[in-house]
N, C-alpha and C. Protein backbone atom coordinates (compact mmCIF):
# COMPACT_ATOMS: atom_id res chain seq x y z
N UNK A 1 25.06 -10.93 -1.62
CA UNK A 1 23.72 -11.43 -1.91
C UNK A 1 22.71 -10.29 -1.76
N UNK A 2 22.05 -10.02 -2.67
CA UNK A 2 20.77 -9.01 -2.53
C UNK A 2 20.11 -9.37 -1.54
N UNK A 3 19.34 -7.91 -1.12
CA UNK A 3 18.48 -8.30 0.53
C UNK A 3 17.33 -8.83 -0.57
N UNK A 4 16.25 -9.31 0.41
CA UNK A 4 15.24 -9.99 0.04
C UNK A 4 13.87 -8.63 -0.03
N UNK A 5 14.11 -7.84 0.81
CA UNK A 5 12.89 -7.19 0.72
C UNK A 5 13.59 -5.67 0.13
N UNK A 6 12.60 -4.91 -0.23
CA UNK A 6 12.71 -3.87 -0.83
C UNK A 6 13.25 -3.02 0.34
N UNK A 7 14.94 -2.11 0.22
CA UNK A 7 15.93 -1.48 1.10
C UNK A 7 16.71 -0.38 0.39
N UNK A 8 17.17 0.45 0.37
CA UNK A 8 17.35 1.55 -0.55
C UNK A 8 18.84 1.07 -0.21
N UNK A 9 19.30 2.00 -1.46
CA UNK A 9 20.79 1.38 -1.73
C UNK A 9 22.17 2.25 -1.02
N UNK A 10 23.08 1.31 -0.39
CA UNK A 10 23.53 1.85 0.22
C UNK A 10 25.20 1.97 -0.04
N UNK A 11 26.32 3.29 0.27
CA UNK A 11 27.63 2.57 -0.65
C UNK A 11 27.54 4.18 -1.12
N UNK A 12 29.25 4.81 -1.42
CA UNK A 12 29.29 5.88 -1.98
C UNK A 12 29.52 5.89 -3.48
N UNK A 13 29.19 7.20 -3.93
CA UNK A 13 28.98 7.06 -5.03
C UNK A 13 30.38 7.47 -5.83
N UNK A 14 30.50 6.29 -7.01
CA UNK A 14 32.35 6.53 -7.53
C UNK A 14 31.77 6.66 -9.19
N UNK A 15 30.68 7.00 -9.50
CA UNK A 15 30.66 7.47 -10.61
C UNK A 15 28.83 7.70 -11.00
N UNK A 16 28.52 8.65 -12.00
CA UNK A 16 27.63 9.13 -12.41
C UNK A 16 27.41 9.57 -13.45
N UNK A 17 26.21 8.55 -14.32
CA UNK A 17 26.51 8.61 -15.75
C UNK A 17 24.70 9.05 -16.01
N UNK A 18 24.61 9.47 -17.46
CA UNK A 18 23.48 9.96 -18.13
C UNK A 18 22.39 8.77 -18.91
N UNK A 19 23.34 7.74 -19.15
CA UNK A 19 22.48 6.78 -19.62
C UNK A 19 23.02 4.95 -18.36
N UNK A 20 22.06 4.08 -19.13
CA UNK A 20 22.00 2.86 -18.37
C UNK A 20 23.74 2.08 -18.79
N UNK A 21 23.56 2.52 -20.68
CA UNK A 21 24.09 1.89 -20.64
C UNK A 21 26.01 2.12 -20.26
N UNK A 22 26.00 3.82 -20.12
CA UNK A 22 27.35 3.97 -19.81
C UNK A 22 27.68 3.57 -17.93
N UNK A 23 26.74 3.31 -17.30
CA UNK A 23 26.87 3.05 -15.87
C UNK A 23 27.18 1.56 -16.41
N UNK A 24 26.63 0.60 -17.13
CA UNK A 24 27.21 -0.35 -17.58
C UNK A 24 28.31 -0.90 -17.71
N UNK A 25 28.64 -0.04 -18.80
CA UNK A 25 30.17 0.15 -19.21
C UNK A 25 31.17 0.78 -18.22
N UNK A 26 30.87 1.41 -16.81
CA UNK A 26 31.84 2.14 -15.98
C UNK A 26 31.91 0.84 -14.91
N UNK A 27 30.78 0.03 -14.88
CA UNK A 27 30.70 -1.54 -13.88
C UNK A 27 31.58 -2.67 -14.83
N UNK A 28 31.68 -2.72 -15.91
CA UNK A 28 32.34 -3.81 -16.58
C UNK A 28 33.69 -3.49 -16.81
N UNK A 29 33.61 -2.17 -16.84
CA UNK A 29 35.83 -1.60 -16.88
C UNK A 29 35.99 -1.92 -15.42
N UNK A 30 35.03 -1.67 -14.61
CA UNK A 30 35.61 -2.55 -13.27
C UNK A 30 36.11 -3.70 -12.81
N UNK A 31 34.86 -4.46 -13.70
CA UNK A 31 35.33 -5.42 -13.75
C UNK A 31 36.28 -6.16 -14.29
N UNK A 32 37.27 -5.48 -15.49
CA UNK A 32 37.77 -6.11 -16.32
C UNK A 32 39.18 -5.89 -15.61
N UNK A 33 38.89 -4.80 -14.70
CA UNK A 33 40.47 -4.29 -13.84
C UNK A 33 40.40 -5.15 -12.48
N UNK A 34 39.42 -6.27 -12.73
CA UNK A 34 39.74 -7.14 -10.82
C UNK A 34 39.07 -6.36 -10.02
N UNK A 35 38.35 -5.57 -10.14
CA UNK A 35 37.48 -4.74 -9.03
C UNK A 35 36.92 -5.74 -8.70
N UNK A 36 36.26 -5.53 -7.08
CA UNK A 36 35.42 -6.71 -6.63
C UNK A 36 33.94 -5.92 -6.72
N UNK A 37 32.94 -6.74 -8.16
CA UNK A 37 31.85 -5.44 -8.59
C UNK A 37 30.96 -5.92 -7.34
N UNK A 38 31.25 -6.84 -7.18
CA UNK A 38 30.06 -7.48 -6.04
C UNK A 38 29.39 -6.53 -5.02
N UNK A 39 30.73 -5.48 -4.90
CA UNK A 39 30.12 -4.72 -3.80
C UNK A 39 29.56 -2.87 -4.59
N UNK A 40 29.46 -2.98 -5.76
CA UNK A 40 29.13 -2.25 -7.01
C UNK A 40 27.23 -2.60 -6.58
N UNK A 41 26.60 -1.00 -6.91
CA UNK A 41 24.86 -0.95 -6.96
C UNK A 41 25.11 -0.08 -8.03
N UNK A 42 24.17 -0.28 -9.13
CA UNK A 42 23.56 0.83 -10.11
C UNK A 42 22.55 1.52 -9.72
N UNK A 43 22.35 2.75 -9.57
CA UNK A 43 21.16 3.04 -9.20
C UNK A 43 20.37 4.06 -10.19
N UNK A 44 19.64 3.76 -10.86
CA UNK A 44 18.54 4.67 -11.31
C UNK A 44 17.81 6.06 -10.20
N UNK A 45 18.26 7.06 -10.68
CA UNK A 45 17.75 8.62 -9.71
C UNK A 45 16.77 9.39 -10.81
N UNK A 46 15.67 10.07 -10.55
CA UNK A 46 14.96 10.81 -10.83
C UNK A 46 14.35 9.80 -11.86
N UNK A 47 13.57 8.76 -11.22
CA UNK A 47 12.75 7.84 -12.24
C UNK A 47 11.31 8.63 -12.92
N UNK A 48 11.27 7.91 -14.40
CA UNK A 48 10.34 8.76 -15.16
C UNK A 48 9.82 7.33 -15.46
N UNK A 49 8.24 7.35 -16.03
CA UNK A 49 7.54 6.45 -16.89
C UNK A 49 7.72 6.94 -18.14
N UNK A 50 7.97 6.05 -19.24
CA UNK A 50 8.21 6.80 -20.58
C UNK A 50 6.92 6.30 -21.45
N UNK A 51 5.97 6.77 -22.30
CA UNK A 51 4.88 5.83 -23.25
C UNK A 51 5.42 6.38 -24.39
N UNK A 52 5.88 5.62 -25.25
CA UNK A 52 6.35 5.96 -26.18
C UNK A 52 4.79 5.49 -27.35
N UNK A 53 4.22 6.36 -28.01
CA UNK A 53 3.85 5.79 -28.95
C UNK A 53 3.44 5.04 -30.34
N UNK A 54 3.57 4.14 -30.58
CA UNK A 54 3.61 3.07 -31.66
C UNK A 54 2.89 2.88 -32.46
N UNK A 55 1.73 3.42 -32.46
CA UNK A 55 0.97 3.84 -33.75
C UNK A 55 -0.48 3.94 -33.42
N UNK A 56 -1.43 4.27 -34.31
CA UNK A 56 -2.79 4.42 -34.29
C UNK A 56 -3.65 3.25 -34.32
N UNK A 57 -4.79 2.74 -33.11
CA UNK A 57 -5.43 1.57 -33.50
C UNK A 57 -6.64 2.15 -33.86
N UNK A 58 -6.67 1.04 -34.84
CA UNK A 58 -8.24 0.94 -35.70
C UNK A 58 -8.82 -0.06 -35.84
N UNK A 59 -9.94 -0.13 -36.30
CA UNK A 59 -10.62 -1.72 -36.07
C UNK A 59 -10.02 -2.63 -36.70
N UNK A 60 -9.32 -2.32 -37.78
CA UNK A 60 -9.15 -3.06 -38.72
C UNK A 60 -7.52 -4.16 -37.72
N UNK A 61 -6.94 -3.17 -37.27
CA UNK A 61 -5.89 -3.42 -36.32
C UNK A 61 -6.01 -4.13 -34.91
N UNK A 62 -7.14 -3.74 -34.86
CA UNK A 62 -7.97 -4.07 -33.18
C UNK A 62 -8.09 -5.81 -33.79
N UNK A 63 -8.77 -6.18 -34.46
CA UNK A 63 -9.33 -7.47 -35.24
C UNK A 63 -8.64 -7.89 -35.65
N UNK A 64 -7.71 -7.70 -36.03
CA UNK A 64 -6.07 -8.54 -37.07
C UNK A 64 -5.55 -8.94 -35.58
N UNK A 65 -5.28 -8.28 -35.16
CA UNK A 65 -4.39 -8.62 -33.55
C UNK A 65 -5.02 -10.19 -32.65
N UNK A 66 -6.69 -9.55 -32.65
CA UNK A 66 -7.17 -10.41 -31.68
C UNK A 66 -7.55 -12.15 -32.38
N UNK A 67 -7.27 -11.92 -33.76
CA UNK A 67 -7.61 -13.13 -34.50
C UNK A 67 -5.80 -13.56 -34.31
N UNK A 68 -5.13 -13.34 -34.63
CA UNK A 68 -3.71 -13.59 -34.75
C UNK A 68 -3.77 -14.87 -32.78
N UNK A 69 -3.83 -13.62 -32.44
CA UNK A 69 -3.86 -14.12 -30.90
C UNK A 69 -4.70 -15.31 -30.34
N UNK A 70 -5.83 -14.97 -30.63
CA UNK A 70 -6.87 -16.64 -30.67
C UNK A 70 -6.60 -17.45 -31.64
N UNK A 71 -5.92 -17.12 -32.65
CA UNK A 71 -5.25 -18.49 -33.41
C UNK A 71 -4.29 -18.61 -32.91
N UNK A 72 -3.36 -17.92 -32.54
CA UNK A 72 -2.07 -18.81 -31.86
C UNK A 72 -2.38 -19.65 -30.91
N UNK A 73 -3.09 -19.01 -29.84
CA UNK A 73 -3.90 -19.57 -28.56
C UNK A 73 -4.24 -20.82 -28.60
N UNK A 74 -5.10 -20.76 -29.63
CA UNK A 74 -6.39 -22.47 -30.24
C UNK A 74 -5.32 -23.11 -31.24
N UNK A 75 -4.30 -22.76 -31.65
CA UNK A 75 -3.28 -24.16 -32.06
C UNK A 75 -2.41 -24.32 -30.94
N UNK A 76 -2.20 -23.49 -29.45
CA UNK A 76 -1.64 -24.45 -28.82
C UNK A 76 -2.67 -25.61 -28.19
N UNK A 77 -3.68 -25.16 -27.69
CA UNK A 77 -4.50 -26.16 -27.49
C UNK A 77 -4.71 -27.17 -28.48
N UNK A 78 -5.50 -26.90 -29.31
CA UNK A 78 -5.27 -27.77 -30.46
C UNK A 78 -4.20 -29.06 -30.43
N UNK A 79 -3.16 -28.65 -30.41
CA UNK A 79 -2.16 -29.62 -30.46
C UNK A 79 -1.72 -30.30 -29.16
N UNK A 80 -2.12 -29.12 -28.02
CA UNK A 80 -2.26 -30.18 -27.08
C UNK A 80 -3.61 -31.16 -26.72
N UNK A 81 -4.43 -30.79 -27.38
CA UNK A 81 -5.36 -32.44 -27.74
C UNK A 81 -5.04 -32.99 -28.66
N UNK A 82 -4.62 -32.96 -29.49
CA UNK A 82 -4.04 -33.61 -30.78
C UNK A 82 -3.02 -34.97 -29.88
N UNK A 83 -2.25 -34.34 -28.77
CA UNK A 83 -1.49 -35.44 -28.26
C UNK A 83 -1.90 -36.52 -27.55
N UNK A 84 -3.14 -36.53 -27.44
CA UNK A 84 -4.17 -37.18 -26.57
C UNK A 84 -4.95 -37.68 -27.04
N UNK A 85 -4.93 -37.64 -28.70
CA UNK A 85 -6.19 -38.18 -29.71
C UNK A 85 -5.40 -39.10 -29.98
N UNK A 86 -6.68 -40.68 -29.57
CA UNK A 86 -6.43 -41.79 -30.04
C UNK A 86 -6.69 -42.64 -31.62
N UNK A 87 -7.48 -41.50 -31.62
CA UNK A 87 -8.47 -41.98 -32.97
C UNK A 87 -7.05 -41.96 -34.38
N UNK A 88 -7.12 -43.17 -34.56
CA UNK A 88 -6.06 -42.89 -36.37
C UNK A 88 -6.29 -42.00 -37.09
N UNK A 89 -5.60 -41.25 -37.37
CA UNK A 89 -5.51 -40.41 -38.43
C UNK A 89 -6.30 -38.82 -38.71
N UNK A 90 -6.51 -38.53 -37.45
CA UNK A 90 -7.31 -37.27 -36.81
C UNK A 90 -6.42 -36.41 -35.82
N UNK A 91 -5.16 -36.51 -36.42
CA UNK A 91 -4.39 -35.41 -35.70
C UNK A 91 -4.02 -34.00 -35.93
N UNK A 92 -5.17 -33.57 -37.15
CA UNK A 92 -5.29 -32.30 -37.41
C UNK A 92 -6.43 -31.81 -37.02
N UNK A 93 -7.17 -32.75 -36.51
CA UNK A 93 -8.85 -32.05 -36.54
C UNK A 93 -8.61 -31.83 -35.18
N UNK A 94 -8.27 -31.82 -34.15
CA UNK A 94 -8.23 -30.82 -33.28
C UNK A 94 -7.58 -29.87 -33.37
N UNK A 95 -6.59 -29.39 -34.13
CA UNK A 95 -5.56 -28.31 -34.23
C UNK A 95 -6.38 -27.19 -35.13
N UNK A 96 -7.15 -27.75 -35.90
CA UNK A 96 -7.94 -26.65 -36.89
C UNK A 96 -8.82 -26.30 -36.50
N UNK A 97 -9.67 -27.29 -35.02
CA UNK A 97 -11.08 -26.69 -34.34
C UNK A 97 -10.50 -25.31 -33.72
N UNK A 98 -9.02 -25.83 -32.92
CA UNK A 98 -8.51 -25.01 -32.02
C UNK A 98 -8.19 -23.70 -32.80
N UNK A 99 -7.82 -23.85 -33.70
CA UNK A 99 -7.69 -22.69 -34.34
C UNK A 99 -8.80 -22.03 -35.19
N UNK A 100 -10.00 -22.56 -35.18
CA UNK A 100 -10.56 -21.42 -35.60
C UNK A 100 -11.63 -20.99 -34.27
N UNK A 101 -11.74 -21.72 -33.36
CA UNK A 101 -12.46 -21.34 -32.44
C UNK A 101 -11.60 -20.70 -31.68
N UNK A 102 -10.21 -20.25 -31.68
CA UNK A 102 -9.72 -19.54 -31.16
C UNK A 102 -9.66 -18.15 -31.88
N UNK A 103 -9.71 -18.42 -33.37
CA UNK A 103 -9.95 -16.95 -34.08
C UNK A 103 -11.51 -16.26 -33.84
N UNK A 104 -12.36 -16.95 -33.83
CA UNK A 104 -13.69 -16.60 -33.02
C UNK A 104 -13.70 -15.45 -31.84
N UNK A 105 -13.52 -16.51 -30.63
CA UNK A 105 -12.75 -15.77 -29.60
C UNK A 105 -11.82 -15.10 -29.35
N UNK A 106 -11.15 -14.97 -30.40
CA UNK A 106 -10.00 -13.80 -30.03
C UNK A 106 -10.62 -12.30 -30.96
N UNK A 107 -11.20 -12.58 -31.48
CA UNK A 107 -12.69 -11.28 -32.54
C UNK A 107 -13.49 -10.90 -31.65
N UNK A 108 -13.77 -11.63 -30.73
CA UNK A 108 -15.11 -11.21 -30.08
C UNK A 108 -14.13 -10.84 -28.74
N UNK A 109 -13.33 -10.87 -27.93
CA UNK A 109 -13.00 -10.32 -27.08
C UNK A 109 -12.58 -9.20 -27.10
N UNK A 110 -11.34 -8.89 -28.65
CA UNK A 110 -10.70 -7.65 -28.98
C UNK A 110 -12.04 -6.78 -29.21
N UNK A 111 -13.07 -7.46 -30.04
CA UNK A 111 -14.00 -6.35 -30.20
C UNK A 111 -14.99 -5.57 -29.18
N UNK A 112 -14.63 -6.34 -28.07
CA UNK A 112 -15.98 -6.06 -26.83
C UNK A 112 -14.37 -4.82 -26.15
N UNK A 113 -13.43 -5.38 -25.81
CA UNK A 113 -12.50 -4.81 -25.40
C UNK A 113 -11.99 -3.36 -25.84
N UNK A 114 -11.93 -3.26 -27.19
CA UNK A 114 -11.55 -2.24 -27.89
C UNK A 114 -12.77 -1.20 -27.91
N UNK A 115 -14.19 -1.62 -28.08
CA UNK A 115 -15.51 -0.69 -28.05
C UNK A 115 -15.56 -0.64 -27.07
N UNK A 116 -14.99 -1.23 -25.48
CA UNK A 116 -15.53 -0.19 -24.44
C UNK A 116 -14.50 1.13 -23.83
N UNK A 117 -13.83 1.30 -24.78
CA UNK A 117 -12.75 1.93 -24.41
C UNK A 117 -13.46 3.35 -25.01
N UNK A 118 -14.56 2.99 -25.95
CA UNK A 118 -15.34 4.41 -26.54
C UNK A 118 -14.21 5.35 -27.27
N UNK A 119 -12.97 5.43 -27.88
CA UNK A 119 -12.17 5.82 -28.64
C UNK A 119 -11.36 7.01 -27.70
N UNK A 120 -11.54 6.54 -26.43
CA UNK A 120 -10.22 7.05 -25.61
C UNK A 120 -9.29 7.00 -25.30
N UNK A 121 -8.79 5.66 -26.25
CA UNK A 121 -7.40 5.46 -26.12
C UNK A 121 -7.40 4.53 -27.64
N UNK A 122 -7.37 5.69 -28.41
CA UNK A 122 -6.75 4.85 -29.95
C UNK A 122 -5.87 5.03 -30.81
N UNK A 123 -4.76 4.73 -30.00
CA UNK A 123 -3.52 4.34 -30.19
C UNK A 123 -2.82 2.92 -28.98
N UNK A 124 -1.80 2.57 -29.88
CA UNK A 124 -0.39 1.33 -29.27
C UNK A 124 0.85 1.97 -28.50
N UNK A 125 0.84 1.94 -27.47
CA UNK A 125 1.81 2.32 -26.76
C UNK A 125 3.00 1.08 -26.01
N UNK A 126 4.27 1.43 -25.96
CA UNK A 126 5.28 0.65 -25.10
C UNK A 126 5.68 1.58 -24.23
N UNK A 127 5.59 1.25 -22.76
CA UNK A 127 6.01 2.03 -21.78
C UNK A 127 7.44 1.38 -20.89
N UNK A 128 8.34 2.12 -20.63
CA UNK A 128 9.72 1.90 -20.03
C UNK A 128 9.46 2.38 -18.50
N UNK A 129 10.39 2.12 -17.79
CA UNK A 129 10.78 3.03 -16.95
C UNK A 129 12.38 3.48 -16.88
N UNK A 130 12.57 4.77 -16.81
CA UNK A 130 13.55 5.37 -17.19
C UNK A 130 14.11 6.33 -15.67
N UNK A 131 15.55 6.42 -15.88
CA UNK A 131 15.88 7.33 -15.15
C UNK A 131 16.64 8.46 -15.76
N UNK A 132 16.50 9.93 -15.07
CA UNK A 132 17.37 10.82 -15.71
C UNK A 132 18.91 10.95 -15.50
N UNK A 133 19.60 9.84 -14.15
CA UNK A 133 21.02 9.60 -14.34
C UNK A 133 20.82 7.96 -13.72
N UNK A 134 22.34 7.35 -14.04
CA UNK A 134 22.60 6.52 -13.12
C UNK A 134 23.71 6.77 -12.25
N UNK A 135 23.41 6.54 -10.83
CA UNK A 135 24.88 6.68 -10.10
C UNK A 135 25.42 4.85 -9.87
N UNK A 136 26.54 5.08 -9.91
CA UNK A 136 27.35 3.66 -9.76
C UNK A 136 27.28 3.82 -7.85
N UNK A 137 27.85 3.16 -7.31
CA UNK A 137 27.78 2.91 -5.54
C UNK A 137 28.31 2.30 -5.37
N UNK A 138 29.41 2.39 -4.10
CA UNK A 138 30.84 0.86 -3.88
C UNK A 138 30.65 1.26 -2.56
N UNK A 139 30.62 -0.08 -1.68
CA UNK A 139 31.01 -0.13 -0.61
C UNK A 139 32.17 0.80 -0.10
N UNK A 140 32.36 1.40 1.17
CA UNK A 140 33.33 2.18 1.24
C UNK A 140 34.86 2.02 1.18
N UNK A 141 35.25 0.66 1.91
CA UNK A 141 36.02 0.20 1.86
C UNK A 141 37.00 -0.46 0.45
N UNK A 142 35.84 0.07 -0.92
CA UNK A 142 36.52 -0.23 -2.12
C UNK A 142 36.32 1.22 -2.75
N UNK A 143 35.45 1.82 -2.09
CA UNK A 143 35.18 3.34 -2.38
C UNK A 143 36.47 4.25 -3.80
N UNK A 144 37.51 4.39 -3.08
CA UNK A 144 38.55 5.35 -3.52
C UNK A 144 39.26 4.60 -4.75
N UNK A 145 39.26 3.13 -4.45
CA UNK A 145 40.08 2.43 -5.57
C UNK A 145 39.15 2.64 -6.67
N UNK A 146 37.81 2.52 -6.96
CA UNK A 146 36.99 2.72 -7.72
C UNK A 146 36.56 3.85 -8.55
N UNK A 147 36.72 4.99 -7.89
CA UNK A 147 36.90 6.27 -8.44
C UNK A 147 38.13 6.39 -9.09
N UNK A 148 38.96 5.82 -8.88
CA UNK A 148 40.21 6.11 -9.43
C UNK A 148 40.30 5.38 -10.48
N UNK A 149 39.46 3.87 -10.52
CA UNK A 149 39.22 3.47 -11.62
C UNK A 149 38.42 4.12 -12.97
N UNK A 150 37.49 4.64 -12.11
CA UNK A 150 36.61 5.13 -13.07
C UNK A 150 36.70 6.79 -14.05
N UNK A 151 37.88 7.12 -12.94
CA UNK A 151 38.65 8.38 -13.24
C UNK A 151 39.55 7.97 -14.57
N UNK A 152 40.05 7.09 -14.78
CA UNK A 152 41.32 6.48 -15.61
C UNK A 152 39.91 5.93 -17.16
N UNK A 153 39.08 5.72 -17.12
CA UNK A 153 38.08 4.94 -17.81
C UNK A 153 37.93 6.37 -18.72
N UNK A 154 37.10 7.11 -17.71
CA UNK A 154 36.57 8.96 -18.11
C UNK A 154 37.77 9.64 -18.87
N UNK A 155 39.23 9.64 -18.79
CA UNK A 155 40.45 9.95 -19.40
C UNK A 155 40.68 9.63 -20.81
N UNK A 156 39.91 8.07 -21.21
CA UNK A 156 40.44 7.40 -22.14
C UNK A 156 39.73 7.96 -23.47
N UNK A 157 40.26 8.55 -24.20
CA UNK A 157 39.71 8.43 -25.80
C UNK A 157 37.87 7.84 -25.94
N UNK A 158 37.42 8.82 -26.84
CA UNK A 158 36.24 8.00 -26.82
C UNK A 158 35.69 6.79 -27.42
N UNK A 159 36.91 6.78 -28.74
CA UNK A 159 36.75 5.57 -29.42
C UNK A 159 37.50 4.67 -28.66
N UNK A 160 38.26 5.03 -27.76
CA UNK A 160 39.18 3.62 -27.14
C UNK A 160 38.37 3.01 -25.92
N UNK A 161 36.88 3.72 -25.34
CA UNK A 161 35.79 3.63 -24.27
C UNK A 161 34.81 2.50 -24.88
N UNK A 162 34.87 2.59 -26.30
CA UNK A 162 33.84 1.82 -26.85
C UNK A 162 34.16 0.10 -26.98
N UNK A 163 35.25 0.09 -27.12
CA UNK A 163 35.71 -1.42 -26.91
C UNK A 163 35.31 -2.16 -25.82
């Protein structure tokens, strides 16, 4: 069972890979050989923030976004009064208030939002967090069987690793 509070990871290390997803793949050949992974930690070493960036914003982009967004917004509302309207045959007229008073408000926020930024940040970014290796970690007592697993994994063909 994971501890509850934040504890650095503890357990020697039976393998050390360059990406997430081959520490992955060195925990699931474990698993597929009856290893007990339970006592298996991945650990991310030499953590980086990554911003990758996604393109240039412009008003035109700033305003498409924030209308998109206050209309999605004001048809969920919308429709959740719509479920609550007794009146016959008026179960669109809240869904269309909601949606355009949500395209309203979603114009006027992106636009107050985006102009106070004064064009210091105009561009879309997605940010990761990344590490530059992963080490695998086994309790000691499964320590040696594990390396030896992972020794036999590292041996195999590279197309026969990918399966």
């Amino acid at each position: 069972m994971p501890p509850r509070l934040p504890t650095p990871p503890t357990g020697w290390p039976i393998g050390s890979y360059g990406t997430y997803e081959e520490a992955q793949r060195a925990v699931d050949f474990l698993a597929d050989s009856d290893f007990p992974v339970q006592e298996v930690t991945i650990v991310g070493v030499d953590l980086m923030l990554v911003e990758r960036v996604t393109g240039k914003l412009t008003w035109g982009r700033v305003l498409g976004t924030g209308a998109a967004s206050g209309a999605w917004f004001g048809a969920f509302v919308g429709v959740l009064l719509s479920l609550f309207n007794t009146t016959p045959g008026a179960g669109f007229g809240p869904i269309l208030v909601g949606v355009i008073t949500g395209v309203g408000f979603g114009l006027i926020f992106a636009a107050v939002g985006y102009s106070s930024t004064r064009g210091k940040r105009d561009f879309q970014s997605a940010s990761q967090l990344v590490a530059g290796r992963y080490d695998v970690l086994c309790q000691p007592r499964s320590a040696e069987r594990g390396r030896d697993l992972l020794a036999k994994l590292a041996m195999r063909p590279a197309d026969a690793q990918k399966e």
